[in-house]
N, C-alpha and C. Protein backbone atom coordinates (compact mmCIF):
# COMPACT_ATOMS: atom_id res chain seq x y z
N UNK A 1 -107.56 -125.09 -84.36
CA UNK A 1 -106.53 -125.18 -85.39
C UNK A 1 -105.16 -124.74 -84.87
N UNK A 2 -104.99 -124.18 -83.56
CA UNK A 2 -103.74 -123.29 -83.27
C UNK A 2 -103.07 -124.39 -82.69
N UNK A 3 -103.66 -125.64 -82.34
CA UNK A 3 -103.31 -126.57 -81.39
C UNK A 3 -102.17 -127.66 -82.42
N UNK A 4 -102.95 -127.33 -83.71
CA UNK A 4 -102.46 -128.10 -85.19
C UNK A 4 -100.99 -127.55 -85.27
N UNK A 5 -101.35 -126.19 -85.50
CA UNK A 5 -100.16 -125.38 -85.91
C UNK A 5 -98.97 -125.68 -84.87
N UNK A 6 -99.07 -125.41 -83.63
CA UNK A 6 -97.87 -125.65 -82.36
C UNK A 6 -97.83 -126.68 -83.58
N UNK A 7 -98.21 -127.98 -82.83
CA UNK A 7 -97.81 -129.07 -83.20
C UNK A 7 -96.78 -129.32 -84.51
N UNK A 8 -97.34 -129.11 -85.33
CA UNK A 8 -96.71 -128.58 -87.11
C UNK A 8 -95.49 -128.02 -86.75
N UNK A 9 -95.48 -126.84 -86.19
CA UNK A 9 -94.13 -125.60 -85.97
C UNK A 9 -93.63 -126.94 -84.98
N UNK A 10 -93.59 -127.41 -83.72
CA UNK A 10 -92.81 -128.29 -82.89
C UNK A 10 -92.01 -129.51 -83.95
N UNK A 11 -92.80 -130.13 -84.65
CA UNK A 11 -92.29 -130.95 -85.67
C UNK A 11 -91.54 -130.81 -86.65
N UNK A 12 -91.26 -129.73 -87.18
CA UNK A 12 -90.56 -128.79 -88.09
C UNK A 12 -89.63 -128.13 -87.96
N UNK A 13 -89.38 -127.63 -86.53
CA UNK A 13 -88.65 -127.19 -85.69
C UNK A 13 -87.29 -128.54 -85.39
N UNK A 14 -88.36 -129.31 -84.93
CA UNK A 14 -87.01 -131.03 -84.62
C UNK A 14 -86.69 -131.57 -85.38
N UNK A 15 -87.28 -131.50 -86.66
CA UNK A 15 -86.70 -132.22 -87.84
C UNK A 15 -85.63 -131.20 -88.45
N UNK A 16 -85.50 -130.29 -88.40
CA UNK A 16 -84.78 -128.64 -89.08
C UNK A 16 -83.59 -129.36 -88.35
N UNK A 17 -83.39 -129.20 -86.55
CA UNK A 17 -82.55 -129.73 -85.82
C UNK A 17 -81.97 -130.76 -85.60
N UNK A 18 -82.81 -131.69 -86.16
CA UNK A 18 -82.11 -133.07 -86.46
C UNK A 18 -81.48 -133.17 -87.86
N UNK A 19 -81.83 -132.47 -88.64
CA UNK A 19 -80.91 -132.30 -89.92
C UNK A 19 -79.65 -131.71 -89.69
N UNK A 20 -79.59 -130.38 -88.56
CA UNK A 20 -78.51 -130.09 -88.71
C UNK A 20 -77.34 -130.49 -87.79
N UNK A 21 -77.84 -131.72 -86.82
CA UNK A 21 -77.23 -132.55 -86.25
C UNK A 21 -76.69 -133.11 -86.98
N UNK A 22 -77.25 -133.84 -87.70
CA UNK A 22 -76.92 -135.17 -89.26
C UNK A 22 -75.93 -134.44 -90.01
N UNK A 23 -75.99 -133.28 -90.00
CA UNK A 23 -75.05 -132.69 -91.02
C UNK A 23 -73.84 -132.27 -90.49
N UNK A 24 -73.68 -132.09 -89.43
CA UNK A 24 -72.48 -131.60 -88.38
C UNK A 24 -71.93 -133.20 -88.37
N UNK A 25 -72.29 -134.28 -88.03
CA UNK A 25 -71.95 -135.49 -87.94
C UNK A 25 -70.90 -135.92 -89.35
N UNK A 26 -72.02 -135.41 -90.35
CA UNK A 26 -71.15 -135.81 -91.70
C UNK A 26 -69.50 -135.48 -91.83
N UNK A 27 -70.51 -134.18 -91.42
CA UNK A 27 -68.80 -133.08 -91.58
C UNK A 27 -67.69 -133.93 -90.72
N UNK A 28 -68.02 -134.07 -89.71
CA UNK A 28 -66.92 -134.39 -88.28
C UNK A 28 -66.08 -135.72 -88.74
N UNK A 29 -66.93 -136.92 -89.16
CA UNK A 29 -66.69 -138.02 -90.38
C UNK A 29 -66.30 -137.62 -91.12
N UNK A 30 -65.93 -136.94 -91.95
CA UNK A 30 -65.25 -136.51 -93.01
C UNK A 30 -64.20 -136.07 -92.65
N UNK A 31 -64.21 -134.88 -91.67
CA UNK A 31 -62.82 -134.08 -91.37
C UNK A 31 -62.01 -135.63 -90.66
N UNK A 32 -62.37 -136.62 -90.03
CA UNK A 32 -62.01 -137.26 -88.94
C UNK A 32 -61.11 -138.26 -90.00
N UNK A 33 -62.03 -138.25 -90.89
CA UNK A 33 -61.17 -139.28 -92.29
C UNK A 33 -59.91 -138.88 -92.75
N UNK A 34 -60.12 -137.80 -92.97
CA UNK A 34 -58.85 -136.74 -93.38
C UNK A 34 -57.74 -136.43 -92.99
N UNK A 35 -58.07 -136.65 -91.68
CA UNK A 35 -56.90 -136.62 -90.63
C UNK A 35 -56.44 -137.96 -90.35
N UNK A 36 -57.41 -138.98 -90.60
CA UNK A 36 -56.58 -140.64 -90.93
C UNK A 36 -55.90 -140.20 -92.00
N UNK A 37 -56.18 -140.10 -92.99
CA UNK A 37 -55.53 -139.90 -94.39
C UNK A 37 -54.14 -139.10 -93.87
N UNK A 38 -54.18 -137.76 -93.48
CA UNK A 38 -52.92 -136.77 -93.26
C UNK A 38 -52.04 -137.28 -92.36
N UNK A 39 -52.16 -138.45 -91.55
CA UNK A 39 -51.32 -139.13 -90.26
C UNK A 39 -50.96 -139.81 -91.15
N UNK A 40 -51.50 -140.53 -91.52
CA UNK A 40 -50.78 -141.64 -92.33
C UNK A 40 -49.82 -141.24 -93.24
N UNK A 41 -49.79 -140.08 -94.10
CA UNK A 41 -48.46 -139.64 -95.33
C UNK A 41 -47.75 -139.00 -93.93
N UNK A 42 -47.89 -138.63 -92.99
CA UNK A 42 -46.53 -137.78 -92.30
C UNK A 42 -45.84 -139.36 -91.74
N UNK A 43 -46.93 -140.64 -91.35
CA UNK A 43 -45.94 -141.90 -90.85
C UNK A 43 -45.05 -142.17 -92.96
N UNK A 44 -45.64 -142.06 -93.53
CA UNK A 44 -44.53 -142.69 -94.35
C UNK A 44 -43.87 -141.30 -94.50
N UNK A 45 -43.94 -140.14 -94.60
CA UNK A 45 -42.47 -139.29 -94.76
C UNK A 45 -41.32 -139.97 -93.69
N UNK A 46 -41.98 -140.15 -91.99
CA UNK A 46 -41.10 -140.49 -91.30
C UNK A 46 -40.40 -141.48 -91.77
N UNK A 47 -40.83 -142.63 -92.05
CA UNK A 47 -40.21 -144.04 -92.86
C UNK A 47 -39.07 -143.73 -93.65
N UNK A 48 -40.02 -142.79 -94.69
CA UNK A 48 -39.34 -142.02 -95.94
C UNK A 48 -37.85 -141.50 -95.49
N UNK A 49 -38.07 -140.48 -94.10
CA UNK A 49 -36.83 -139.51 -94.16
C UNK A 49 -35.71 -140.78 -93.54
N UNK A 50 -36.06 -141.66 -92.29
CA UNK A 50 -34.96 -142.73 -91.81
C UNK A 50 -34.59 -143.69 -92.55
N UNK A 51 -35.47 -144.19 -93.85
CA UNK A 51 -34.30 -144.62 -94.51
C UNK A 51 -33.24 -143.67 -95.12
N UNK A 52 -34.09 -142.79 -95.69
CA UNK A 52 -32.97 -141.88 -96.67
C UNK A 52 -32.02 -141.24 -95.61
N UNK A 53 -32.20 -141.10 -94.91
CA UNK A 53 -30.52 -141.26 -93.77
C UNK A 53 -29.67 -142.16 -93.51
N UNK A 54 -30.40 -143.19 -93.41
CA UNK A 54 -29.31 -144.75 -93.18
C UNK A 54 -28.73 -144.30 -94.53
N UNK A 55 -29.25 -144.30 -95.70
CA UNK A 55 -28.57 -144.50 -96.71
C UNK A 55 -27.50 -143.60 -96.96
N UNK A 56 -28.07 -142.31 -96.18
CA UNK A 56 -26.83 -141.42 -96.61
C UNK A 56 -25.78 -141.93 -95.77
N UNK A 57 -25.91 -142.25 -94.34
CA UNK A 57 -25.16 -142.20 -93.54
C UNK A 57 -23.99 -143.57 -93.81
N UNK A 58 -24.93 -144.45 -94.37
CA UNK A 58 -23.93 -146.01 -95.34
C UNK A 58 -22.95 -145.24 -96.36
N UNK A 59 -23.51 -144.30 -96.81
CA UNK A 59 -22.64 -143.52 -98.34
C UNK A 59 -21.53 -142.73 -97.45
N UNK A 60 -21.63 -141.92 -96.50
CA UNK A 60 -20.83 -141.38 -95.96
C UNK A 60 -21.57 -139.54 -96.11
N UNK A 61 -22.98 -139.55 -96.33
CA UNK A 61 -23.29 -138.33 -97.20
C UNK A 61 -23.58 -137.72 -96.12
N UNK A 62 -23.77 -135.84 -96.05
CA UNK A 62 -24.82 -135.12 -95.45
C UNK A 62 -25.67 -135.14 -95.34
N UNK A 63 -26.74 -134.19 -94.20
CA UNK A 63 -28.08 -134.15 -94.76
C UNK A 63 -28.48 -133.35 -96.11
N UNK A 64 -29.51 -134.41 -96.59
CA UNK A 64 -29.01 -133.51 -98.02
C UNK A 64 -30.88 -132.81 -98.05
N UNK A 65 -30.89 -131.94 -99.42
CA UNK A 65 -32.15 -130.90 -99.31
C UNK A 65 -33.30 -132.14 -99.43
N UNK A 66 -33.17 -133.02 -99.87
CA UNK A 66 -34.15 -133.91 -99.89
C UNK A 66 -34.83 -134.36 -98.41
N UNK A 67 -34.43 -134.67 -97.73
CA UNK A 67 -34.84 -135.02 -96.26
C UNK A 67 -35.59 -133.83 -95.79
N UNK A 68 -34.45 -132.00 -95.97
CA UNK A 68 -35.57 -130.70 -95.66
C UNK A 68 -36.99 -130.75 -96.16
N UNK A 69 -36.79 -131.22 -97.68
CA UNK A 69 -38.02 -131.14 -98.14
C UNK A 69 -39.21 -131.82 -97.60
N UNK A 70 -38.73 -133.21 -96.87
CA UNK A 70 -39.78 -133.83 -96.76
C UNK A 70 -39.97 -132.70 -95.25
N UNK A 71 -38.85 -132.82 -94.82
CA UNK A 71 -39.74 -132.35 -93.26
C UNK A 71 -40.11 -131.27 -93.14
N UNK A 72 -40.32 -130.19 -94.18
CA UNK A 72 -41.32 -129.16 -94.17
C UNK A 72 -42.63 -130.06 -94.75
N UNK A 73 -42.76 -130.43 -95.80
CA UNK A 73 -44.08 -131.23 -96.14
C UNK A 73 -45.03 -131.50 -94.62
N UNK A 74 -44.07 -132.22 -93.69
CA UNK A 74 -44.25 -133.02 -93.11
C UNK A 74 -44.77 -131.48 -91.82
N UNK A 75 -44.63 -130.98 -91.63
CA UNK A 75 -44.97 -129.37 -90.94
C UNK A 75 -45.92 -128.57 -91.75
N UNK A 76 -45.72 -129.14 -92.86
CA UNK A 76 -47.11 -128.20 -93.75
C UNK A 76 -48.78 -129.27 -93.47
N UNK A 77 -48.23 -130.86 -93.67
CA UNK A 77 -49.49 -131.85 -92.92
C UNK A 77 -49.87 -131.56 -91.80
N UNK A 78 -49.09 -131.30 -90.82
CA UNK A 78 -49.28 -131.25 -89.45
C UNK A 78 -50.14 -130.15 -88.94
N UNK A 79 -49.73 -128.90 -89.48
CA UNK A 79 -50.50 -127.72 -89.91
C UNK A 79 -51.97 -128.11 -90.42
N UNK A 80 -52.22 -128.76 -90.83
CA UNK A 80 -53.31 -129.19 -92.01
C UNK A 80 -54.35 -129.71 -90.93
N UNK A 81 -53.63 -130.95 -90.19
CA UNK A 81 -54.49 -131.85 -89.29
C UNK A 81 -54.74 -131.04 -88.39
N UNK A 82 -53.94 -130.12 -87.37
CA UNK A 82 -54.66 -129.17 -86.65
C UNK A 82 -55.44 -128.22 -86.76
N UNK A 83 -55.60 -127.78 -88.00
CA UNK A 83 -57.00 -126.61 -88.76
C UNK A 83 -57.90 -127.85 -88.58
N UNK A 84 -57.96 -129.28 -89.13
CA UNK A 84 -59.08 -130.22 -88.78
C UNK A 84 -59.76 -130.37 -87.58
N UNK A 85 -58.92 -130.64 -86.74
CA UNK A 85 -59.14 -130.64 -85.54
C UNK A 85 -59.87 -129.75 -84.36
N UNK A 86 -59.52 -128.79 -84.89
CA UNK A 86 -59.49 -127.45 -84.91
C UNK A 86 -61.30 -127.46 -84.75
N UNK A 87 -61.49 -127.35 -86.36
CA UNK A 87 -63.09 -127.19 -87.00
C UNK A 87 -63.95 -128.61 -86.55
N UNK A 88 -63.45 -129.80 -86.15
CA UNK A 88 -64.11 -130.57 -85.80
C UNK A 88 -64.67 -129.94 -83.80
N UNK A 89 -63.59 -129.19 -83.29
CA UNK A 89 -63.86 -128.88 -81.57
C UNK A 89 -65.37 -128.11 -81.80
N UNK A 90 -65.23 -127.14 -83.06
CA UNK A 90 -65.95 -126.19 -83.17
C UNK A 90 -67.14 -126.74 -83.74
N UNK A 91 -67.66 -127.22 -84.33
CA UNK A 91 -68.63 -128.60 -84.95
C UNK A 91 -69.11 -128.82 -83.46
N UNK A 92 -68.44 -129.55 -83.11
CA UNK A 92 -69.03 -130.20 -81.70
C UNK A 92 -69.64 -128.63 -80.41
N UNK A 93 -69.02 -127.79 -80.72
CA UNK A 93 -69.19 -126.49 -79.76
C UNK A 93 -68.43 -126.90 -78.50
N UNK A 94 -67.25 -127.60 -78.33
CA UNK A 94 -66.55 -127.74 -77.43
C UNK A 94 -65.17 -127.21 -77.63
N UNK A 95 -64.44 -126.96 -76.43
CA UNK A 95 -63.14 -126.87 -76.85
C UNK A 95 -61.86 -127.96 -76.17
N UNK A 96 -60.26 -127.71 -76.24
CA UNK A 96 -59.59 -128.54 -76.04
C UNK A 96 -58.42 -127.26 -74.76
N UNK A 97 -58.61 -127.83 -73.65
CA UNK A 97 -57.38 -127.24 -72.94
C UNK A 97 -56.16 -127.37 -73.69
N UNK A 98 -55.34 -125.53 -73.46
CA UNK A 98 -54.62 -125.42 -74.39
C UNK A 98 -53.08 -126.19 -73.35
N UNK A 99 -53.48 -126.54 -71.91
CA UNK A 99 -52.38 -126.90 -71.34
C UNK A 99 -52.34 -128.70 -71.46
N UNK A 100 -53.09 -129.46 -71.60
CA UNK A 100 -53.43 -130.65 -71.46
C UNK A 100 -54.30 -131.17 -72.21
N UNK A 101 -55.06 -130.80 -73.27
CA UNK A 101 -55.57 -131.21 -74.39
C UNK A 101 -57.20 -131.50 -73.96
N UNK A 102 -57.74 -131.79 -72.97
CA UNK A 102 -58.55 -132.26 -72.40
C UNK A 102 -59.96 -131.70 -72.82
N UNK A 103 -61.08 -132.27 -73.40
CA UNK A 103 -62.26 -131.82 -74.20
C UNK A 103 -62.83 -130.96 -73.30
N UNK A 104 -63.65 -129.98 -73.34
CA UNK A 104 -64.02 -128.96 -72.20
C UNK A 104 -65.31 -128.45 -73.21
N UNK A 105 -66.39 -128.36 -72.07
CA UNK A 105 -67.53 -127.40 -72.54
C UNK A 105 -66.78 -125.61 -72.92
N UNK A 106 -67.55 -125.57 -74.00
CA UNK A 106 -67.00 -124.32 -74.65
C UNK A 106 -67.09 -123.16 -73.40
N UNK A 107 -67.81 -122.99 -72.58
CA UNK A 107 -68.25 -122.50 -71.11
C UNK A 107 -67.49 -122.00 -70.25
N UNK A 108 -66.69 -123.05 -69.95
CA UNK A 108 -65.71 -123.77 -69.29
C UNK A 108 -64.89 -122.54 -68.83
N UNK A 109 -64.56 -122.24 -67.77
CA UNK A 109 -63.41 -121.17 -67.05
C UNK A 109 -61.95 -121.79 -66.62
N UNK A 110 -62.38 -122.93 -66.05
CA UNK A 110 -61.10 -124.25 -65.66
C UNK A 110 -61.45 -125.62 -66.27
N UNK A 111 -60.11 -125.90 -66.43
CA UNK A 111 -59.92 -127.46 -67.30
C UNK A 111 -60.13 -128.06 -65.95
N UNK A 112 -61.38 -129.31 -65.55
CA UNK A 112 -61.56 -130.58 -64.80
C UNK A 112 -60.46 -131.08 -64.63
N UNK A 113 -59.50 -131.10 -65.75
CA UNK A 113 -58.46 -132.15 -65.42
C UNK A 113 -56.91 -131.68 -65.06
N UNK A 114 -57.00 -130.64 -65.59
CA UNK A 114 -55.54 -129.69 -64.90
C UNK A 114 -55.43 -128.91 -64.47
N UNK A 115 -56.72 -127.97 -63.96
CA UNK A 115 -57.03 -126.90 -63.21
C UNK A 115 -56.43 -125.19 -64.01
N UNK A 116 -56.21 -125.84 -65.67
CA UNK A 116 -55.72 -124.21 -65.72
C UNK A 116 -56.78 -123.35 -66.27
N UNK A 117 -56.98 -122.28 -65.93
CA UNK A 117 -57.72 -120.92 -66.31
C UNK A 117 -57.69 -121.05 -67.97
N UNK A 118 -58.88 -120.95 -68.30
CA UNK A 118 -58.95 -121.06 -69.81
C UNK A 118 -59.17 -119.93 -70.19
N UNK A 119 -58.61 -119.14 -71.51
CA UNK A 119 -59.00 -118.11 -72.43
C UNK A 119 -60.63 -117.99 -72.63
N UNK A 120 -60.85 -116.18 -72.27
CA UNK A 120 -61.77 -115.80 -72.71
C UNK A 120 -62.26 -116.31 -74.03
N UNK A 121 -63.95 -116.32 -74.18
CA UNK A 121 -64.27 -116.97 -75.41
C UNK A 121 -64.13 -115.85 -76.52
N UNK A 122 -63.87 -115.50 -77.47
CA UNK A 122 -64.06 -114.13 -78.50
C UNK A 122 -65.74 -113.99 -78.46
N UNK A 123 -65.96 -112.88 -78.66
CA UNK A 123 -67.10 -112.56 -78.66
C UNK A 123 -68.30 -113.10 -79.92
N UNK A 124 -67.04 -113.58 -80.81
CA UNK A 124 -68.09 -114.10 -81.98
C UNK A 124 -68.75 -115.08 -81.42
N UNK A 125 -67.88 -116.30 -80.53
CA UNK A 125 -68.59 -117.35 -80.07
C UNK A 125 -69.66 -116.91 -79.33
N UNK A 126 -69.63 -116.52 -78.44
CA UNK A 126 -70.56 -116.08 -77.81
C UNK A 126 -71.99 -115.44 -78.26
N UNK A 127 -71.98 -115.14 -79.40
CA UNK A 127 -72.61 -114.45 -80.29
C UNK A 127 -73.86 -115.81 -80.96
N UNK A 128 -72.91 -116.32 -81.71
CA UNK A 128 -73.15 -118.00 -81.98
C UNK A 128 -74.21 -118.95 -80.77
N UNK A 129 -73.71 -118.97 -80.00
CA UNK A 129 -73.95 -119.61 -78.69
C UNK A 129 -75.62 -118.57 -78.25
N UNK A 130 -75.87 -117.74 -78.46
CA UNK A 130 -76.89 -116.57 -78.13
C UNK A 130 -78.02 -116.82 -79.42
N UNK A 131 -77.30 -117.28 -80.44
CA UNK A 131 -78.04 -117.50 -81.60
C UNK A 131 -78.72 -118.96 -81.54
N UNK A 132 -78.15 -120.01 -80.77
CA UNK A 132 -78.37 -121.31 -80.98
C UNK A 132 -79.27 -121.73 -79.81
N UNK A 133 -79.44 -120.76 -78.48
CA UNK A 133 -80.05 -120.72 -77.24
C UNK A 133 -81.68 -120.10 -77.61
């Protein structure tokens, strides 16, 4: 019967793990949507702010608070998409060279592609990483 049980616990074990594959996937699709969505309103603020300059600039006007407004909006999105981005590296358990952007095993001491020395991991990761091993 112990031969049953492995078996049972092995099967239960990969299905547990394949769920929480499936579910990290969802997430990453979702956040990945979001950030289509958040690119897209900062391209029409841009639209947004160059006409409303031609127009001022046809009128003879300043920059006026309307254009500020958008381009903080437009720094508050941007903000937004990089917390996404962000939680999608971490989803995946990878990270992004902070000199060249370049995807890197969370591991990783040097970026493959630009040779710079990467930041110690915080100890939580590591913690995480000890939990998932």
């Amino acid at each position: 019967m112990s031969v049953l049980d492995s078996i049972t616990k092995k099967v239960t074990d990969t299905a547990k793990a394949a769920a929480k594959i499936s579910g990290s996937v969802v997430e990453i699709t979702k956040l990945n949507m979001s950030i289509n969505t958040e690119e897209e309103k900062v391209k029409k603020l841009y639209m947004e702010i160059g006409k409303q300059l031609y127009e001022d600039y046809i009128d003879g006007k300043p920059v006026g608070e309307e254009l500020m407004r958008k381009c903080i909006k437009i720094d508050e999105i941007i903000t937004n998409i990089a917390e996404m981005k962000e939680k999608i590296l971490e989803l995946k358990n990878v990270k992004a060279c902070p000199n060249c952007g370049t995807i890197l095993a969370i591991d990783m001491e040097y970026c493959h592609k630009c040779g710079k020395k990467q930041e110690e991991q915080p100890a939580e990761a590591e913690e995480v990483k000890d939990v998932q091993d």
